[in-house]
Protein backbone atom coordinates (compact mmCIF):
# COMPACT_ATOMS: atom_id res chain seq x y z
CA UNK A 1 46.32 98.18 -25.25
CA UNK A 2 46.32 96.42 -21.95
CA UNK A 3 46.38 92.91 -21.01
CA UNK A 4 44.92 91.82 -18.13
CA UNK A 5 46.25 88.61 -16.32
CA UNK A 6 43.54 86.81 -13.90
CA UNK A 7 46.33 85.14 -11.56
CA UNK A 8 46.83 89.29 -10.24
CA UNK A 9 43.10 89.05 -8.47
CA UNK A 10 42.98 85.76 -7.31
CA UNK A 11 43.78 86.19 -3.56
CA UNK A 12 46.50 83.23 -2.16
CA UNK A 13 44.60 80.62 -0.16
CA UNK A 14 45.61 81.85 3.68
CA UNK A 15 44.33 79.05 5.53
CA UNK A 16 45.05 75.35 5.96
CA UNK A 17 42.63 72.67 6.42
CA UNK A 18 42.76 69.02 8.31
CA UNK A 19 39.97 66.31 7.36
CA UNK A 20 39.04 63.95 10.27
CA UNK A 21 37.62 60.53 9.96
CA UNK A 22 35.81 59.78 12.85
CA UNK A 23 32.14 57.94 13.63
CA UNK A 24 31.23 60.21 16.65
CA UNK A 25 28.91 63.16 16.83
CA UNK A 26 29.39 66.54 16.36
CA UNK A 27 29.58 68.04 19.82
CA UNK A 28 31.81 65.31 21.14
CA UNK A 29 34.46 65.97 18.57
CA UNK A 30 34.32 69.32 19.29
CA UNK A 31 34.67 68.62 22.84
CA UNK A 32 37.60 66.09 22.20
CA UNK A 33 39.39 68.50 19.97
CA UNK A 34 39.50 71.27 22.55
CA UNK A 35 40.56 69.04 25.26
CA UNK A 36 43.70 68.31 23.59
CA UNK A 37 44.59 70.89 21.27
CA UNK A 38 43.57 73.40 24.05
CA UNK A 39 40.83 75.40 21.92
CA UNK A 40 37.86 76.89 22.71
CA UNK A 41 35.18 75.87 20.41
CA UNK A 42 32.19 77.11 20.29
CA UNK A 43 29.02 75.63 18.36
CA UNK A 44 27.31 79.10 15.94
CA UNK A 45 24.29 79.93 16.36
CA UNK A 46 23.04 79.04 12.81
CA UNK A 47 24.47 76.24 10.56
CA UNK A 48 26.09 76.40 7.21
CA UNK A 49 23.09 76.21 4.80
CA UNK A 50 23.61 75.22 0.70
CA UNK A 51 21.36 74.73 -1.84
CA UNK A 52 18.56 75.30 0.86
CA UNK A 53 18.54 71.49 1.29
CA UNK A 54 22.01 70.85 3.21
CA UNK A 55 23.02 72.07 6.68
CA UNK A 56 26.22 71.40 7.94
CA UNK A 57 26.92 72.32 11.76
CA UNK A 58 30.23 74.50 12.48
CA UNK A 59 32.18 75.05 15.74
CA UNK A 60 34.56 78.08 15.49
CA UNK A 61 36.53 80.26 17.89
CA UNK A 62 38.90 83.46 17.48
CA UNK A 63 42.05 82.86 18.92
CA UNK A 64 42.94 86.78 19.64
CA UNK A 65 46.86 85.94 20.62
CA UNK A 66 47.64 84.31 17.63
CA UNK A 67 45.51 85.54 15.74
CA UNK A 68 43.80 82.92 14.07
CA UNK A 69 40.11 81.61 13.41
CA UNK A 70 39.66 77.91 14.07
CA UNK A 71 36.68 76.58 12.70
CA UNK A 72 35.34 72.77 12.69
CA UNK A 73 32.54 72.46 10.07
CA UNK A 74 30.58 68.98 9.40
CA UNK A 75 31.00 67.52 5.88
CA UNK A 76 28.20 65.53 5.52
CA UNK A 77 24.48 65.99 5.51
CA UNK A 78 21.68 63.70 5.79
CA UNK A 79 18.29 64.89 4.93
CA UNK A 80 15.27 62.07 4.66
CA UNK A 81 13.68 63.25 1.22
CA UNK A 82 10.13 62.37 0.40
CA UNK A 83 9.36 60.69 -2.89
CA UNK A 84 6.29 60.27 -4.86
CA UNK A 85 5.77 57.02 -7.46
CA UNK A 86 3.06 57.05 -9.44
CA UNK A 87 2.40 54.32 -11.25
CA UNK A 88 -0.88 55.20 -13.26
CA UNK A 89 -2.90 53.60 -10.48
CA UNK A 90 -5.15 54.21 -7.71
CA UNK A 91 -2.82 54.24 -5.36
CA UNK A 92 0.06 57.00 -4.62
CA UNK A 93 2.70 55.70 -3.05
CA UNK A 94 5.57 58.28 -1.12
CA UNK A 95 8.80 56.32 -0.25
CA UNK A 96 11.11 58.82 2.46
CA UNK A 97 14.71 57.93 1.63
CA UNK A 98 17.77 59.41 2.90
CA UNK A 99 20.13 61.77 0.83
CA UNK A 100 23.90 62.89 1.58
CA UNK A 101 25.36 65.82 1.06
CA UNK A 102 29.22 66.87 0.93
CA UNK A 103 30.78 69.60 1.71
CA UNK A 104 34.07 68.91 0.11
CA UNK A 105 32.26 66.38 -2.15
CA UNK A 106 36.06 64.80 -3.20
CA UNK A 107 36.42 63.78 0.36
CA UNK A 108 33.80 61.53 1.18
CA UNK A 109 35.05 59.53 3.41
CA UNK A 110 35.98 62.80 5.70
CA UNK A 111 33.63 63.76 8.69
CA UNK A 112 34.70 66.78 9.74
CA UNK A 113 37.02 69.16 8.47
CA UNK A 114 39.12 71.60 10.72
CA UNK A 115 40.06 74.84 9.20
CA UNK A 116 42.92 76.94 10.44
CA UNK A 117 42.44 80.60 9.27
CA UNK A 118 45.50 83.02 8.61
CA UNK A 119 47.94 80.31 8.82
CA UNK A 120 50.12 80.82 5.23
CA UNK A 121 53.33 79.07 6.63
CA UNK A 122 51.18 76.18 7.68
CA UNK A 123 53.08 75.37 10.97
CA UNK A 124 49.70 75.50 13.16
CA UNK A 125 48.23 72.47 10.38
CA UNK A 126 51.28 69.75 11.94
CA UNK A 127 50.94 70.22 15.61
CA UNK A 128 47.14 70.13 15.32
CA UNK A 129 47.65 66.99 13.21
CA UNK A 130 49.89 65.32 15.54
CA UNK A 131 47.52 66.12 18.63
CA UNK A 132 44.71 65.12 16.59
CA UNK A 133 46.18 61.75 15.38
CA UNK A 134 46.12 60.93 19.50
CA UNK A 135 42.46 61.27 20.31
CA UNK A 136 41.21 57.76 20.48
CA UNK A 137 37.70 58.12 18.98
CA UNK A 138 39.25 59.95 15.71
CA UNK A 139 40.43 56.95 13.22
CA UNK A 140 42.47 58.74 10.69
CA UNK A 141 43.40 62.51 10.28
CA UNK A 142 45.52 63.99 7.27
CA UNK A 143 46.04 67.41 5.85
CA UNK A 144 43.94 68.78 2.44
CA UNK A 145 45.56 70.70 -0.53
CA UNK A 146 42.88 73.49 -0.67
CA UNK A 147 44.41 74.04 -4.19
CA UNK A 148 43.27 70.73 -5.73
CA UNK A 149 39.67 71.47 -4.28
CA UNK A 150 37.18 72.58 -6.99
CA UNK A 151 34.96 73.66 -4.58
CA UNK A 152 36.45 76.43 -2.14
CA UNK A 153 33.85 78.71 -1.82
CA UNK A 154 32.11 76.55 0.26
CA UNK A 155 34.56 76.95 2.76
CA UNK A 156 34.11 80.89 3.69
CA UNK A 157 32.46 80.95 6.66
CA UNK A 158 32.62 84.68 7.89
């Protein structure tokens, strides 16, 4: 008889992540971000889609010499969501409201997140939090356990 332990096929978590609290757009971060960290961010051509009702935009670039994938993914999504009341009457009436979605749903108060891929000694997370800490526009940045997440497959990108 054989015993099986699950811990042997559960891969190590090999990247880092970085949430950003910030109130500008998308592209602007991005922009900010590669200005002083010196990346290379590029928006993808398609969005990160979920439950076909949430899309959350995502920046990412390869950085061949150290081998590492950056990527800078939205966490919330706003979709206006049509709603029907019926009240037994004549008259339909359809009220549009707006809905958000998470990403990381226990950070809600995070914007964006910045993941650093193929980073297991985690010494690209501190100098990217340091440089991010300094851009004006961003109002608080801090580092994320991915092992307290519950959700992390919704951060594979590739």
């Amino acid at each position: 008889m054989r015993k099986l332990i699950l811990e042997d096929f559960i891969d190590d978590i090999d990247y880092t992540l970085i949430g950003i609290h910030c109130s500008i757009e998308d592209y602007r971060l991005a922009y900010l971000v590669n200005h002083y960290l010196g990346l290379k961010l590029r928006r993808k051509d398609v969005d990160i889609e979920y439950k076909d009702t949430s899309s959350y935009s995502i920046f990412e670039w390869n950085d061949q010499k150290q081998q590492t994938i950056w990527n800078l993914v939205a966490n919330i999504s706003k979709i206006e969501v049509n709603d029907t009341i019926d009240a037994t009457s004549l008259f339909v009436n359809q009220e549009k409201f707006t809905k958000t979605n998470y990403l990381i749903p226990e950070y809600k108060k995070v914007n964006f997140i910045l993941k650093i891929s193929d980073d297991p000694y985690q010494h690209l997370q501190k100098q990217a939090l340091n440089k991010i800490i300094e851009i004006p526009q961003v109002i608080t940045a801090f580092g994320i356990d991915a092992n307290n997440l519950k959700t992390t497959e919704q951060l594979i990108f590739n």
